[in-house]
Protein backbone atom coordinates (compact mmCIF):
# COMPACT_ATOMS: atom_id res chain seq x y z
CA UNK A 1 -0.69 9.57 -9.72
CA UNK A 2 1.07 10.14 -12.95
CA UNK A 3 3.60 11.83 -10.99
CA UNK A 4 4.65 8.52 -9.14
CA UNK A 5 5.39 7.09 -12.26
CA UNK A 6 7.00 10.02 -13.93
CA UNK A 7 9.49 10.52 -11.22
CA UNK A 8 10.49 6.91 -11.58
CA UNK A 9 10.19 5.92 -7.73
CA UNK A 10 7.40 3.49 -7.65
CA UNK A 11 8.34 1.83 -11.31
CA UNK A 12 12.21 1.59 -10.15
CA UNK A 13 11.12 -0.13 -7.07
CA UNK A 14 8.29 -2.56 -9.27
CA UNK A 15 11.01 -3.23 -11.23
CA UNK A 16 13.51 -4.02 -8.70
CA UNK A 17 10.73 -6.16 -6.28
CA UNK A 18 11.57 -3.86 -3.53
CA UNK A 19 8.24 -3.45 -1.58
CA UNK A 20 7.37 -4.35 1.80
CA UNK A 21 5.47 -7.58 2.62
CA UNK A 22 2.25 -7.07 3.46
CA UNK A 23 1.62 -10.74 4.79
CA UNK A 24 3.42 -9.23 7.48
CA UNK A 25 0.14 -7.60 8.33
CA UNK A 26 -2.57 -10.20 7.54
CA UNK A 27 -3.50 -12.08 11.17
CA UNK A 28 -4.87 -14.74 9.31
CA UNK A 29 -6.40 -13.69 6.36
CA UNK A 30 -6.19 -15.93 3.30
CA UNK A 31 -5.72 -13.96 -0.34
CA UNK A 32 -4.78 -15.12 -3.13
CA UNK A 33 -1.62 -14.59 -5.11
CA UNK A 34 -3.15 -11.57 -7.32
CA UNK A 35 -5.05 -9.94 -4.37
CA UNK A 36 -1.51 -10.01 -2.55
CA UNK A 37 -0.24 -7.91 -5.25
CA UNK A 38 -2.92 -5.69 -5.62
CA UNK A 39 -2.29 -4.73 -1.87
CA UNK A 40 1.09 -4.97 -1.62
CA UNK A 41 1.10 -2.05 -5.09
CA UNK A 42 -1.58 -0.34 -3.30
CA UNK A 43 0.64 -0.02 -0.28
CA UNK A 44 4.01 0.70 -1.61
CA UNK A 45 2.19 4.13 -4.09
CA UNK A 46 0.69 4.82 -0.51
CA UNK A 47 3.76 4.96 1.67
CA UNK A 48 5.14 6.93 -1.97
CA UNK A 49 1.98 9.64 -1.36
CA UNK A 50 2.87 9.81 2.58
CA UNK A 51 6.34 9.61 2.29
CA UNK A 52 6.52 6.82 4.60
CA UNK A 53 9.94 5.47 4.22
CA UNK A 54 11.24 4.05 7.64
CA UNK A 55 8.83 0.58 7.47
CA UNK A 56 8.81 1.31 11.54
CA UNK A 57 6.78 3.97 11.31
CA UNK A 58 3.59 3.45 13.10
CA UNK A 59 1.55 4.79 10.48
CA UNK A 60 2.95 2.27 7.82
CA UNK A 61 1.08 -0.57 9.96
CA UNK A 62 -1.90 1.44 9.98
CA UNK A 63 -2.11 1.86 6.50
CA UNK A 64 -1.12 -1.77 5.84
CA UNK A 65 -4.15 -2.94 8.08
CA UNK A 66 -6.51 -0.33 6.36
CA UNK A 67 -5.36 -1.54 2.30
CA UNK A 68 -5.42 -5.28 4.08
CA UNK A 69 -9.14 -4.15 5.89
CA UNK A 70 -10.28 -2.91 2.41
CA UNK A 71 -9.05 -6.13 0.39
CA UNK A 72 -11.46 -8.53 3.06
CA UNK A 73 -14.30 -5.92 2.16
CA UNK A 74 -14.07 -6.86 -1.84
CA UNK A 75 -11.96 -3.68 -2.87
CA UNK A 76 -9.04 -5.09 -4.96
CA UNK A 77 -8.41 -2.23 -6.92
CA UNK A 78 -5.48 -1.00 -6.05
CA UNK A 79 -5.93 2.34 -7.24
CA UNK A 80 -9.37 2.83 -5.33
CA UNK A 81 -8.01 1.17 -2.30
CA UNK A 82 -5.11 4.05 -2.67
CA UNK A 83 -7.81 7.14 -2.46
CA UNK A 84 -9.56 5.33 0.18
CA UNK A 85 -6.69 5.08 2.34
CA UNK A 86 -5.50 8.20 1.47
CA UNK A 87 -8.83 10.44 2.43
CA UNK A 88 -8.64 8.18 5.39
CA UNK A 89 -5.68 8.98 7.06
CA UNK A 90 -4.41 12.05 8.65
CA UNK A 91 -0.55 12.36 9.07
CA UNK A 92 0.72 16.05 11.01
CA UNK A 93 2.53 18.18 8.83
């Protein structure tokens, strides 16, 4: 994890505000403002860790559903709904 911010990729893109929406994802679900940025942080060091950078790649819904899934369950964390997601999913080499 220190790697993501070492390499400057996931703090440039914090910095900058360029993430993906993840309301874009919730059918309905109500969060609030902080629990929106836990998952949207949780999502964007994901798609970092899969290397998921076309945003219309199936798996990038997937994911989003799972870290949104995870937030209705009580996990805010984003860091813990990170390694849950990640031992989760299986992307082909």
């Amino acid at each position: 994890m220190a790697a993501l911010w070492r390499s400057g990729t996931f703090g440039r893109r914090l910095l900058k505000g360029d993430f993906m929406p993840i309301r874009k994802y919730a059918s309905g679900g109500t969060f609030g403002p902080e629990t929106i940025r836990d998952m949207t942080t949780a999502l964007e060091r994901i798609r970092i860790i899969l290397k998921l950078e076309n945003p219309d790649d199936p798996l990038v819904e997937v994911v989003a559903k799972k870290v949104i899934s995870l937030a209705s369950e009580g996990i805010f964390d984003p860091k813990e709904i990170e390694r849950l997601v990640i031992a989760d999913t299986k992307r082909p080499p």
